[in-house]
Protein backbone atom coordinates (compact mmCIF):
# COMPACT_ATOMS: atom_id res chain seq x y z
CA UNK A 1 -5.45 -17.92 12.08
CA UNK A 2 -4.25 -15.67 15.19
CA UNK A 3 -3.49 -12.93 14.24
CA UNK A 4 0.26 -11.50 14.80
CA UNK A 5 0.10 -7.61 15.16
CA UNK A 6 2.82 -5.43 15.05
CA UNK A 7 2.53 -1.07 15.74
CA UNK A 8 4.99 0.77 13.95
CA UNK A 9 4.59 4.74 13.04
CA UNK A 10 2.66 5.14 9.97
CA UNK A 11 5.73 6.77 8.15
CA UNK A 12 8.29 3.66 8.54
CA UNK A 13 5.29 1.31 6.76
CA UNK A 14 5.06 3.95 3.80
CA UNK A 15 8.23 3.32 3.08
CA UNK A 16 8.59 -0.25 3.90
CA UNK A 17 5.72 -0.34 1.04
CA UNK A 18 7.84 1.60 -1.46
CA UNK A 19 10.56 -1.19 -0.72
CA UNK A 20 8.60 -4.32 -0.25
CA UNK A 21 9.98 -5.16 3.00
CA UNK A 22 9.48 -3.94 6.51
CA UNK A 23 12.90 -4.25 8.84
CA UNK A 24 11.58 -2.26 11.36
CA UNK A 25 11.15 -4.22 14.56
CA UNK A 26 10.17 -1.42 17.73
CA UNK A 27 10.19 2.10 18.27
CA UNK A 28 13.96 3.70 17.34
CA UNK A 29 15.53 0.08 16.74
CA UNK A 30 15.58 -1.83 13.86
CA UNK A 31 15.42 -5.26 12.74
CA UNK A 32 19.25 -5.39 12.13
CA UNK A 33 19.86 -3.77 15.76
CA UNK A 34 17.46 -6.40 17.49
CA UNK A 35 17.79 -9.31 15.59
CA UNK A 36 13.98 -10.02 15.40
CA UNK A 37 10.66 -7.94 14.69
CA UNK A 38 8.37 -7.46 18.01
CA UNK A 39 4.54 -8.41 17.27
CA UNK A 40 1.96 -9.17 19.85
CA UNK A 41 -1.21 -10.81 20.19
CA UNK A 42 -4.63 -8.62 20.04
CA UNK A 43 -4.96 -8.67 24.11
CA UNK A 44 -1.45 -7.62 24.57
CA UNK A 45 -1.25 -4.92 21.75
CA UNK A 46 -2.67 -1.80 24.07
CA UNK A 47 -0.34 -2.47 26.82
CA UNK A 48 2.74 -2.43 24.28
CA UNK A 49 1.10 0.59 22.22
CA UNK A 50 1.27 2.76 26.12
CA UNK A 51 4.38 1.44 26.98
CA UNK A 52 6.31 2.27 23.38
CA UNK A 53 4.02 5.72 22.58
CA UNK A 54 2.25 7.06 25.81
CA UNK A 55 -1.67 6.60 26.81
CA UNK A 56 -2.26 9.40 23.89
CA UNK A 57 0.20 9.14 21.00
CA UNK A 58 -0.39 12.00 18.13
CA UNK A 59 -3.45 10.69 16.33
CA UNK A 60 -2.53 9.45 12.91
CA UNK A 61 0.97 8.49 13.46
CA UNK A 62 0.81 4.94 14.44
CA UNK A 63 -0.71 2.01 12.40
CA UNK A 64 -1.05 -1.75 13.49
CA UNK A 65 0.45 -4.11 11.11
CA UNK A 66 -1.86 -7.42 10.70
CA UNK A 67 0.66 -10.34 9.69
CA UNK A 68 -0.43 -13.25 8.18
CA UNK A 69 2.14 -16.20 9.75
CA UNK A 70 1.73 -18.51 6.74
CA UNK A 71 3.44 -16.07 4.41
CA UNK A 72 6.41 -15.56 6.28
CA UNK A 73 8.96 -17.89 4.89
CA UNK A 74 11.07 -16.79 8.37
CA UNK A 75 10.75 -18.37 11.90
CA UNK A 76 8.36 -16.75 14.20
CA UNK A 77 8.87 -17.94 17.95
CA UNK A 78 6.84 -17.14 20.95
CA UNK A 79 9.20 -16.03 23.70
CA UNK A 80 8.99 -14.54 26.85
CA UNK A 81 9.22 -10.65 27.39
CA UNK A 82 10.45 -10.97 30.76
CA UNK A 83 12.21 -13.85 32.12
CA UNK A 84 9.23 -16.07 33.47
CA UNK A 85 6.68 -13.61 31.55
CA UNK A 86 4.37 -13.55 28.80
CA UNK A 87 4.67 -15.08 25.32
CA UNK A 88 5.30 -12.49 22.31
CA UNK A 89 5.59 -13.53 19.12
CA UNK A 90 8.98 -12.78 17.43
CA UNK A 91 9.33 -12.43 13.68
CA UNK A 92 12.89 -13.70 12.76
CA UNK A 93 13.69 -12.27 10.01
CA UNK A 94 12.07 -9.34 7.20
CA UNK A 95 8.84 -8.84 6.77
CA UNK A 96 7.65 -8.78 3.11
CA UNK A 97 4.55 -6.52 2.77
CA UNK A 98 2.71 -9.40 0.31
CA UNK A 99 2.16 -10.89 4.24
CA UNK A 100 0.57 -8.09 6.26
CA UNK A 101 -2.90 -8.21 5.45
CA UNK A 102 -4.43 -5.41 7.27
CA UNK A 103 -3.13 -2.14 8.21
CA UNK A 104 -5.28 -0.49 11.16
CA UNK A 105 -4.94 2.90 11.85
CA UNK A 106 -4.13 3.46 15.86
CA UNK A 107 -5.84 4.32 18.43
């Protein structure tokens, strides 16, 4: 399984796990405002991670969300970031805590 990842400050997950669903989908914009979640792949999560929070984000704040694709019962597409760029995958939809496997503290 690849692994979708998705960072997201450690106090929007707390709650997302007192509701059962994360909506979140980047830093100060929701799933509702976007229309999708934004994940990445592991090689492209410390690029995203410096351009989102800075080289040195306030330790403890941020966690990586590990998603597991086959429990999302909503489309995930790869699609570019930049016209002609690289693929990130795009969560279409909530995502129910029952499919994040992991939770990794970051950095």
């Amino acid at each position: 399984m690849t692994e979708l990842l998705h960072l997201t400050e450690r106090t929007l997950w707390e709650q997302a796990r007192a509701t059962g669903t994360y909506t979140g989908s980047t830093r100060g914009k929701t799933l509702q405002d976007v229309g999708f979640i934004h994940c990445s792949y592991g090689p492209q999560l410390r690029g995203i991670a410096e351009a989102l929070y800075g080289k040195d984000p306030e330790p403890g704040t941020l966690v990586v969300l590990v998603v597991d694709r086959d429990r999302l019962d909503v489309p995930v597409r790869d699609e570019e970031g930049v016209p002609g760029g690289e693929l990130f995958p795009h969560i279409y939809g909530p995502l129910p805590v029952a499919a994040v496997t992991e939770v990794r503290d970051w950095p």
